[in-house]
PDB file of N, CA and C in Angstrom:
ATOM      1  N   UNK A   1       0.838  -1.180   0.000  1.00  0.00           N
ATOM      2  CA  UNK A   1       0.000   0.000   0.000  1.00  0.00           C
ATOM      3  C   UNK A   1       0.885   1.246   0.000  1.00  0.00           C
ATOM      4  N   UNK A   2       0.367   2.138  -0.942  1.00  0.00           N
ATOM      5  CA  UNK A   2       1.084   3.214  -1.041  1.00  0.00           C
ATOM      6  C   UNK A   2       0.746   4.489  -0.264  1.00  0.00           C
ATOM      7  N   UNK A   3      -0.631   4.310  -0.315  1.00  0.00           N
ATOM      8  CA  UNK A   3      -1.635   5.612   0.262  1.00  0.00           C
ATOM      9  C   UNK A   3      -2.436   4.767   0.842  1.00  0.00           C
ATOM     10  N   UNK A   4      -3.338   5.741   1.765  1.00  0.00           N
ATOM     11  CA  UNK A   4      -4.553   5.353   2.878  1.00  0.00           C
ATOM     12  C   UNK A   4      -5.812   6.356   2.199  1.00  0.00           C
ATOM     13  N   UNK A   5      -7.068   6.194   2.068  1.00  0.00           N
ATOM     14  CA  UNK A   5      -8.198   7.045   2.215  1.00  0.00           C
ATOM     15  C   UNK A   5      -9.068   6.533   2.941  1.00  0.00           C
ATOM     16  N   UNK A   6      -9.102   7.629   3.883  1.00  0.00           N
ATOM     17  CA  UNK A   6      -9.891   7.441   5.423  1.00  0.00           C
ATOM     18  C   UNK A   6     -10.948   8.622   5.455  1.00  0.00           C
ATOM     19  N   UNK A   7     -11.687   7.797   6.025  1.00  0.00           N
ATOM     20  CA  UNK A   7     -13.357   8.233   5.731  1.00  0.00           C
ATOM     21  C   UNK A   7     -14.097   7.808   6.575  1.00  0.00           C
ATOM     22  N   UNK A   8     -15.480   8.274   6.564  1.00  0.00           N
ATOM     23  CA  UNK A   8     -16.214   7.420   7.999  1.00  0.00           C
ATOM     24  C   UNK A   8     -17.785   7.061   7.336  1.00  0.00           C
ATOM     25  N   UNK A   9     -18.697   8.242   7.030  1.00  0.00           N
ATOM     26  CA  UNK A   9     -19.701   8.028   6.652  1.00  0.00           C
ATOM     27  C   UNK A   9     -20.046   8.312   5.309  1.00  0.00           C
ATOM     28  N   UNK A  10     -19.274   9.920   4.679  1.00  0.00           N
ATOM     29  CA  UNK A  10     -19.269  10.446   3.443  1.00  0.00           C
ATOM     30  C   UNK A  10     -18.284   9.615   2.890  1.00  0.00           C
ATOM     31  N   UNK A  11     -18.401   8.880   1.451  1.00  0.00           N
ATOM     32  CA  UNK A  11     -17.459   8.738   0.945  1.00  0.00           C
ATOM     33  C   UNK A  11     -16.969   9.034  -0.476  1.00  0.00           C
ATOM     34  N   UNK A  12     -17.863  10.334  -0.626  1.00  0.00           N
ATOM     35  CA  UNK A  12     -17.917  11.129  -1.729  1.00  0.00           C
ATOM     36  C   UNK A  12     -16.387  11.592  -2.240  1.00  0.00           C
ATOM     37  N   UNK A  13     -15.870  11.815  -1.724  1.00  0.00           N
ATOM     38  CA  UNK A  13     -14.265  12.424  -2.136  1.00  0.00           C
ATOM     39  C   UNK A  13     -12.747  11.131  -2.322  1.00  0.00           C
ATOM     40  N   UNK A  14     -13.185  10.548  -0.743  1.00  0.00           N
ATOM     41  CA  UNK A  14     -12.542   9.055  -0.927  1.00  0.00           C
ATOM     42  C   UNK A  14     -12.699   8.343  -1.991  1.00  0.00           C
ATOM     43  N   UNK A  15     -14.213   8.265  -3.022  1.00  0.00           N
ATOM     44  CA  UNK A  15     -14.686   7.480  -4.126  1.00  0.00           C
ATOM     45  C   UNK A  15     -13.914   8.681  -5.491  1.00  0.00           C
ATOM     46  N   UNK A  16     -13.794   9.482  -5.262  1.00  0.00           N
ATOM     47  CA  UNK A  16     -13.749  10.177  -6.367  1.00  0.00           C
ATOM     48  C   UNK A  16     -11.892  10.819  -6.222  1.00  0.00           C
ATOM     49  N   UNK A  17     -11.406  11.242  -5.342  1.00  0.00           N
ATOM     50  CA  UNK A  17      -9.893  11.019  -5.295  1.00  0.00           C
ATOM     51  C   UNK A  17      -9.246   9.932  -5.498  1.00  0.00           C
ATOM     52  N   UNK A  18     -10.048   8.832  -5.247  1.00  0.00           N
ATOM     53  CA  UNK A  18      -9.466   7.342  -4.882  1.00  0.00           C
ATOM     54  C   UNK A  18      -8.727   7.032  -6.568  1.00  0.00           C
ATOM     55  N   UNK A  19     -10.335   7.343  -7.349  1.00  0.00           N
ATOM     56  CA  UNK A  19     -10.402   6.942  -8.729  1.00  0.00           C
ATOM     57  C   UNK A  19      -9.590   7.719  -9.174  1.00  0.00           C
ATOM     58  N   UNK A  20      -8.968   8.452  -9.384  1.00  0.00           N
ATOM     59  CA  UNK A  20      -7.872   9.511  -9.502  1.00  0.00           C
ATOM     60  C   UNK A  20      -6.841   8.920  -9.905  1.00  0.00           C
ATOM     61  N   UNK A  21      -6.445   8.949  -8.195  1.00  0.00           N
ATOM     62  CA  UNK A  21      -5.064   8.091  -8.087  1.00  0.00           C
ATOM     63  C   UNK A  21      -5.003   6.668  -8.444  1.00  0.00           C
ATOM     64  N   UNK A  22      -5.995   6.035  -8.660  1.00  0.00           N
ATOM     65  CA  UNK A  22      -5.683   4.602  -8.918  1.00  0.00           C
ATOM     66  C   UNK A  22      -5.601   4.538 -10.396  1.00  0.00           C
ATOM     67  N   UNK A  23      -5.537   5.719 -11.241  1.00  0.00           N
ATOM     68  CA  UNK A  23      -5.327   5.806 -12.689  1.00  0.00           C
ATOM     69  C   UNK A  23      -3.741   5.437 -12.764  1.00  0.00           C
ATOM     70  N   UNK A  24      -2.903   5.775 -11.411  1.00  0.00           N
ATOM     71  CA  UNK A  24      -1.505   6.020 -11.598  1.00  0.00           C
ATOM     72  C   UNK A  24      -0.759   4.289 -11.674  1.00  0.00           C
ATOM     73  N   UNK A  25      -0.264   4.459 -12.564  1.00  0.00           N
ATOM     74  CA  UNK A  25       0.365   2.730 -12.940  1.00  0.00           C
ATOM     75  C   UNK A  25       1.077   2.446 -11.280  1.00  0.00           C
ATOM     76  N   UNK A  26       0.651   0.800 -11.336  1.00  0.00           N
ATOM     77  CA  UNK A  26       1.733   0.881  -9.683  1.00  0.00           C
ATOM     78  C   UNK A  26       1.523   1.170  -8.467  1.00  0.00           C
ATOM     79  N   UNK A  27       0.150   2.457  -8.650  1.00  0.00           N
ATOM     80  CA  UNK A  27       0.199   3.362  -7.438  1.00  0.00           C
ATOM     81  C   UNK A  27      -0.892   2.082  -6.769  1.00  0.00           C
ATOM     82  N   UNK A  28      -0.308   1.538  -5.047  1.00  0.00           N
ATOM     83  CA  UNK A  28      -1.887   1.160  -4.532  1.00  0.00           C
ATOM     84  C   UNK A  28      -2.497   2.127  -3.435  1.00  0.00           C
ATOM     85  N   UNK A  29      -3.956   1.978  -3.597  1.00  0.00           N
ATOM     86  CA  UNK A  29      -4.538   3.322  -2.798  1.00  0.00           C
ATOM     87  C   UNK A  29      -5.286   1.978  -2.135  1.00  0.00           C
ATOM     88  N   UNK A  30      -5.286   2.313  -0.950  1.00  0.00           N
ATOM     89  CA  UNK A  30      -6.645   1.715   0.499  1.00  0.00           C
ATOM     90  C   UNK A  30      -7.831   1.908   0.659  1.00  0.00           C
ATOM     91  N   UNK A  31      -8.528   1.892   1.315  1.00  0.00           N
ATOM     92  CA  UNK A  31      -9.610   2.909   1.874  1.00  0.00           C
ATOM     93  C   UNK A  31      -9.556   2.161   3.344  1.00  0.00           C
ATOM     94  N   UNK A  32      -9.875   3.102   3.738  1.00  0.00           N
ATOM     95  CA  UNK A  32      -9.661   2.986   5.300  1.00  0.00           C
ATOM     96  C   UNK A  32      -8.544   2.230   6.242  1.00  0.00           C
ATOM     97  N   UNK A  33      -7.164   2.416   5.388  1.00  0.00           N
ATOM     98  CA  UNK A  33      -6.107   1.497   5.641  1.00  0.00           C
ATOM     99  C   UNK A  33      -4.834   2.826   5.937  1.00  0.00           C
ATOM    100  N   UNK A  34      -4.068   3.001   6.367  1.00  0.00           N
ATOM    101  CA  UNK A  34      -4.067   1.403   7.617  1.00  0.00           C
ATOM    102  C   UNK A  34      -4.277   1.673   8.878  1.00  0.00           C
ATOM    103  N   UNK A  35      -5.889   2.631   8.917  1.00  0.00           N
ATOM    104  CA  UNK A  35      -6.743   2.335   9.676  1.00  0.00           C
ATOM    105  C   UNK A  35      -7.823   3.137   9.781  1.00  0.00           C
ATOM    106  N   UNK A  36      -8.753   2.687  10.170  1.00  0.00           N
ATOM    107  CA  UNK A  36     -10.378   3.389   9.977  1.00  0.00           C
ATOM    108  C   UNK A  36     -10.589   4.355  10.690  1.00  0.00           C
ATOM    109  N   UNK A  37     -11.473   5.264  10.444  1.00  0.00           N
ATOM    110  CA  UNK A  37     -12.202   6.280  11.188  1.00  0.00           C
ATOM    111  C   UNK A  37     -13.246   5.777  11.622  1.00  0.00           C
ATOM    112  N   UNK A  38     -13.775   4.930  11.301  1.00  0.00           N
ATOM    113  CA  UNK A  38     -15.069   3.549  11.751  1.00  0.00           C
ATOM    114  C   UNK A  38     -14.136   3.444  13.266  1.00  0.00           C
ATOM    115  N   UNK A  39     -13.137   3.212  13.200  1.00  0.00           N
ATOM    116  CA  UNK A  39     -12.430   2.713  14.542  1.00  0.00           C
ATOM    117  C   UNK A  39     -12.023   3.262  15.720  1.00  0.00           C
ATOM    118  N   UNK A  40     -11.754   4.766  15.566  1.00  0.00           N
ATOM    119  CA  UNK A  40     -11.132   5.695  15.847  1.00  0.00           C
ATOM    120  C   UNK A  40     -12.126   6.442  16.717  1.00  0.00           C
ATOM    121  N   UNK A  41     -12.207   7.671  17.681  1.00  0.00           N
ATOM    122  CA  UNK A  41     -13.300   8.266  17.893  1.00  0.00           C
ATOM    123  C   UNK A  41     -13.268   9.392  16.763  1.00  0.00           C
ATOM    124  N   UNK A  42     -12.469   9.731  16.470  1.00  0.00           N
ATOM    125  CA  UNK A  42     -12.754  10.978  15.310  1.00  0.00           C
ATOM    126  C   UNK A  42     -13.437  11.936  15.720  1.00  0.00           C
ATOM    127  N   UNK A  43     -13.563  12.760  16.963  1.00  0.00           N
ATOM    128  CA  UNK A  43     -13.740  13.779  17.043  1.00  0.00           C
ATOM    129  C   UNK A  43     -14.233  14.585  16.079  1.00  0.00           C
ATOM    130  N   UNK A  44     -13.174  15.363  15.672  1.00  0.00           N
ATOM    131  CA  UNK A  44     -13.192  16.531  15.048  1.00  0.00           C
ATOM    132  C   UNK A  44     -14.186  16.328  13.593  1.00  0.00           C
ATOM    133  N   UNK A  45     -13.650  15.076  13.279  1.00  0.00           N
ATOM    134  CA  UNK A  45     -14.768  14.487  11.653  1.00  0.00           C
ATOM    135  C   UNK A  45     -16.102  14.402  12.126  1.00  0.00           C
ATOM    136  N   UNK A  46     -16.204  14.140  12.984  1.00  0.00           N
ATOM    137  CA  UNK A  46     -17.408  13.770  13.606  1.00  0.00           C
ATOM    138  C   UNK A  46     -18.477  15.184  13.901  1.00  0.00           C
ATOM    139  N   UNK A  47     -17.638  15.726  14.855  1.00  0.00           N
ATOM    140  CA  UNK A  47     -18.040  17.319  15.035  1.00  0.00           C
ATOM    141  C   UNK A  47     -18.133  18.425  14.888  1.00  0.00           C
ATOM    142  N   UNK A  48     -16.858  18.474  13.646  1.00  0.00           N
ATOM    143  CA  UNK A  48     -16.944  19.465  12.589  1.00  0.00           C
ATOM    144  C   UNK A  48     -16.844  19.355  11.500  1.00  0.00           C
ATOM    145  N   UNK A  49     -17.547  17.986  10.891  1.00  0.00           N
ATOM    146  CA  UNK A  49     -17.288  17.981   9.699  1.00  0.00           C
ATOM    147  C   UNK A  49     -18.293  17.522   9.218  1.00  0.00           C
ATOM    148  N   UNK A  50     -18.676  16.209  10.075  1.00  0.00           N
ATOM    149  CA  UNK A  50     -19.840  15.362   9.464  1.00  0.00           C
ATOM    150  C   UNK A  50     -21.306  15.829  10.193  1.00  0.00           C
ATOM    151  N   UNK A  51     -20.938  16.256  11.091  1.00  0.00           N
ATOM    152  CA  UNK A  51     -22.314  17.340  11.116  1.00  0.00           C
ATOM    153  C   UNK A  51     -22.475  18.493  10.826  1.00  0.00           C
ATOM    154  N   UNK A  52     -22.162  18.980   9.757  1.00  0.00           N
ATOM    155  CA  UNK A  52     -21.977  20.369   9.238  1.00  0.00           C
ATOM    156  C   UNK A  52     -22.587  19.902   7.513  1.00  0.00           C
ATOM    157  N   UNK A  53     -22.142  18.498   7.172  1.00  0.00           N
ATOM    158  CA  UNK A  53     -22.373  18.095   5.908  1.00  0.00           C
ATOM    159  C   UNK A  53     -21.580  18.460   5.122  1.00  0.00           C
ATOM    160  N   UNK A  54     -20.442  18.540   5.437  1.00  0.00           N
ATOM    161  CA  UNK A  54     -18.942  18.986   4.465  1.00  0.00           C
ATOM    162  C   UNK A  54     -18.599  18.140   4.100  1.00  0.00           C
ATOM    163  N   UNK A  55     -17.745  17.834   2.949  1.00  0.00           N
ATOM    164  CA  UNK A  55     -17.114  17.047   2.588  1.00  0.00           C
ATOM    165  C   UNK A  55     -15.692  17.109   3.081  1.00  0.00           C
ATOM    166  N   UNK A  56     -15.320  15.506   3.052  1.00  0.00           N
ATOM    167  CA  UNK A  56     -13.890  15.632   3.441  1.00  0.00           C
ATOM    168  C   UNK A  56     -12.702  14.366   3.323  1.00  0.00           C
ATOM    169  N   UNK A  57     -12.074  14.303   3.737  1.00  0.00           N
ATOM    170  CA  UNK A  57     -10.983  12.948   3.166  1.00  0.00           C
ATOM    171  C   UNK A  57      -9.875  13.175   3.685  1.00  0.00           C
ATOM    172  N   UNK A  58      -9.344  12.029   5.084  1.00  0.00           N
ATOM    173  CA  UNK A  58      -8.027  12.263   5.530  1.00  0.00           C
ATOM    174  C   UNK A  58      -7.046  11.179   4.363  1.00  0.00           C
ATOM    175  N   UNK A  59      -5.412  11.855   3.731  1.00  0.00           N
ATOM    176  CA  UNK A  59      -4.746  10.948   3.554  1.00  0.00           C
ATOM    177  C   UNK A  59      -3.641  10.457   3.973  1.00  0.00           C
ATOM    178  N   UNK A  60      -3.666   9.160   4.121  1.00  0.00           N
ATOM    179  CA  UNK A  60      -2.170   8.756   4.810  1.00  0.00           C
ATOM    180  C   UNK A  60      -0.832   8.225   3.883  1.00  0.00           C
ATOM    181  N   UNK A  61       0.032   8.747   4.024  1.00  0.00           N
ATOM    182  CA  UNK A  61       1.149   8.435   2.802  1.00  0.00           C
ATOM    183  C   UNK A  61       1.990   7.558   3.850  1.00  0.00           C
ATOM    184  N   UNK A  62       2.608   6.862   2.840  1.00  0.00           N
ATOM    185  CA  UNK A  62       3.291   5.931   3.437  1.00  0.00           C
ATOM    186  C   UNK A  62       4.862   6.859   3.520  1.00  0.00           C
ATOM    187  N   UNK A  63       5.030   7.153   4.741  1.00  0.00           N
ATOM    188  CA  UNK A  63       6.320   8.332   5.298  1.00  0.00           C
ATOM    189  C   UNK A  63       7.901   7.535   4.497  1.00  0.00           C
ATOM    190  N   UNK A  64       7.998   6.768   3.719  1.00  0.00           N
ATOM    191  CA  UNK A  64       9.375   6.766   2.500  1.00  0.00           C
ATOM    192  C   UNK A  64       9.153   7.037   1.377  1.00  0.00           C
ATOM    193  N   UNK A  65       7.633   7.059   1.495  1.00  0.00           N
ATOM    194  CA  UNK A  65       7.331   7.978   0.047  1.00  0.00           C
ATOM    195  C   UNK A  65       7.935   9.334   0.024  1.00  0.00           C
ATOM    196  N   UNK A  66       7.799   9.760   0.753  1.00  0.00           N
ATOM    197  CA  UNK A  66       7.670  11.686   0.762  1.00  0.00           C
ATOM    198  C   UNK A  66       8.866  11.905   1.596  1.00  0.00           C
ATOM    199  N   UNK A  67       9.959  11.275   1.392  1.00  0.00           N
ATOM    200  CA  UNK A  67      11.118  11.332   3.010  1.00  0.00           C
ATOM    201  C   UNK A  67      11.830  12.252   2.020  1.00  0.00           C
ATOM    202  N   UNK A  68      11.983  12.881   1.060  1.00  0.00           N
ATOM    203  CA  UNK A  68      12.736  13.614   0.131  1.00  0.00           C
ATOM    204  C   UNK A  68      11.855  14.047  -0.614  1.00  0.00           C
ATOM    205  N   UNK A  69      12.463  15.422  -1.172  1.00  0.00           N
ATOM    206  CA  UNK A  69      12.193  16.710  -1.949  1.00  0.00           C
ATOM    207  C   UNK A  69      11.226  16.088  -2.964  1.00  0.00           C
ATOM    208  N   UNK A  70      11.757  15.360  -3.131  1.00  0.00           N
ATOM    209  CA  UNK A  70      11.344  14.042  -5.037  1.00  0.00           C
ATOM    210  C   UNK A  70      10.155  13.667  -4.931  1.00  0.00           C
ATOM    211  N   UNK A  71       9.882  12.592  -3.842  1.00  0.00           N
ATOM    212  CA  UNK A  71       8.620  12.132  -3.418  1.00  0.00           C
ATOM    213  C   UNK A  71       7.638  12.931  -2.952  1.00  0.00           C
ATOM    214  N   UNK A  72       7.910  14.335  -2.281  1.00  0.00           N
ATOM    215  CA  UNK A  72       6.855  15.088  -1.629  1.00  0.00           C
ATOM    216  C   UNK A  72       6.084  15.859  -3.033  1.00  0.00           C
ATOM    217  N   UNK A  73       7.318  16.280  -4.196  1.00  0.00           N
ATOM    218  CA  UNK A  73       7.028  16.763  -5.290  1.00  0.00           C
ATOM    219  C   UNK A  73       5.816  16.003  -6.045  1.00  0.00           C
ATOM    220  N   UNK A  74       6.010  14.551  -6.120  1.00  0.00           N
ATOM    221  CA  UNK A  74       5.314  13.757  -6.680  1.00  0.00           C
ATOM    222  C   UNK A  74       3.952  13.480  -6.081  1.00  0.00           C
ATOM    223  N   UNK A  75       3.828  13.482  -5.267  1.00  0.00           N
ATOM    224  CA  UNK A  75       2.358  13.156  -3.879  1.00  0.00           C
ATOM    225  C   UNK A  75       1.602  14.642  -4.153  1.00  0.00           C
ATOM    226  N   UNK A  76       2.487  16.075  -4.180  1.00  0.00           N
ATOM    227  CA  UNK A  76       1.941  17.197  -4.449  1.00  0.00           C
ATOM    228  C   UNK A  76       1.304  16.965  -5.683  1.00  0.00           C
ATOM    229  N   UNK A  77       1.914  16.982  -6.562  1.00  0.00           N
ATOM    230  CA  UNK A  77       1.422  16.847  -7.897  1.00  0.00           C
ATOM    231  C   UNK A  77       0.192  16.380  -7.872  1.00  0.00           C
ATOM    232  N   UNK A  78       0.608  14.565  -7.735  1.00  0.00           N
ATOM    233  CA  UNK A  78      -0.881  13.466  -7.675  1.00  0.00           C
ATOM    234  C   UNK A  78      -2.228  14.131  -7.043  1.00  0.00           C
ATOM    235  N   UNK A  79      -2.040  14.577  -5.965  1.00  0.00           N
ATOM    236  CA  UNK A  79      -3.315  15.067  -4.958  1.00  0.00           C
ATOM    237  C   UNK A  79      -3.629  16.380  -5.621  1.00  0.00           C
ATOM    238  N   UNK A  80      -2.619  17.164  -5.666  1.00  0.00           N
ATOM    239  CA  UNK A  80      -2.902  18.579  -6.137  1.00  0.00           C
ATOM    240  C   UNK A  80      -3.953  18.579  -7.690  1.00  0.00           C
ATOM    241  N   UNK A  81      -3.275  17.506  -8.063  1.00  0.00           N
ATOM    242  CA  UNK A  81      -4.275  16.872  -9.649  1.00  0.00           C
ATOM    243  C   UNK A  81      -6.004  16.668  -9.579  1.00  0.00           C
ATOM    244  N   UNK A  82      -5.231  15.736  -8.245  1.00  0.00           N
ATOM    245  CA  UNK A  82      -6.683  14.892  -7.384  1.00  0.00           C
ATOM    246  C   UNK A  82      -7.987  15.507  -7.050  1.00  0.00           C
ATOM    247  N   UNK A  83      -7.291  16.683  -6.610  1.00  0.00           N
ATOM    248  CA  UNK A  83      -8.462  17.112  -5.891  1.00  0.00           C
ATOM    249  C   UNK A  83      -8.779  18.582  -6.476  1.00  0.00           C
ATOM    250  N   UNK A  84      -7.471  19.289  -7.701  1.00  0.00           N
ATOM    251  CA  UNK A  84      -8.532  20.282  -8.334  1.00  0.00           C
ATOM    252  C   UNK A  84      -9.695  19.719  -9.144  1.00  0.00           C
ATOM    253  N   UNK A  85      -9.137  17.901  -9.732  1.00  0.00           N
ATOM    254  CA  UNK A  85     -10.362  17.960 -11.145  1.00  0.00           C
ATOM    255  C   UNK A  85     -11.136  17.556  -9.872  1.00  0.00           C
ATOM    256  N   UNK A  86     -11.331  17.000  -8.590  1.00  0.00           N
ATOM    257  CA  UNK A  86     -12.986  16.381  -8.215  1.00  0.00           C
ATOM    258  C   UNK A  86     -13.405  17.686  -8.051  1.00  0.00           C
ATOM    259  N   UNK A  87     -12.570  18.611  -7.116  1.00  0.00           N
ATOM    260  CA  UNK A  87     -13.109  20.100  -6.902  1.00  0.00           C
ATOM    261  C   UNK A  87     -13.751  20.721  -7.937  1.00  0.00           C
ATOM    262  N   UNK A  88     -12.943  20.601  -8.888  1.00  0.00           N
ATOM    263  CA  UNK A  88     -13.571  21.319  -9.941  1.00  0.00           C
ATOM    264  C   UNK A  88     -14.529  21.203 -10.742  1.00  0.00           C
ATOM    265  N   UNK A  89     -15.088  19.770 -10.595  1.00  0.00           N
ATOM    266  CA  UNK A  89     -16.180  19.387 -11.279  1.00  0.00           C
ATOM    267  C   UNK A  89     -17.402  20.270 -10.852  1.00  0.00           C
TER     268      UNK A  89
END
């Protein structure tokens, strides 16, 4: 696993970033790995997010991805990609 998308009840952005990144040859994406917000108390998702009706999406990178200039460049890119086209739709 390369990436995590963690989510709890909405999974509007997780479904639609997910599909994104899983265009990328190689790349593997999770959902709820490697570990749930189902599991977690999640506070803050819970209380400012999911009762407000916002959308939202925590991601977890796997920390030798991004340990250098190179990899953080590349994760920017991917997400930065990711989430203007869902945004922008």
């Amino acid at each position: 696993m390369h990436c995590g998308l963690l989510f709890r009840e909405d999974r509007r952005l997780s479904v639609a970033v997910g599909g994104y990144l899983r265009r990328e040859p190689g790349l593997i994406v999770a959902d709820n790995a490697p570990y749930s917000l189902f599991e977690l108390r999640a506070y803050t998702v819970r209380t400012h997010v999911e009762a407000r009706g916002l959308p939202y999406l925590l991601v977890e990178i796997r920390q030798d991805l991004i340990a250098d200039a190179a990899g953080r460049q590349v994760w920017a890119r991917w997400l930065g990609d990711a989430i203007e086209r869902v945004l922008g739709d």
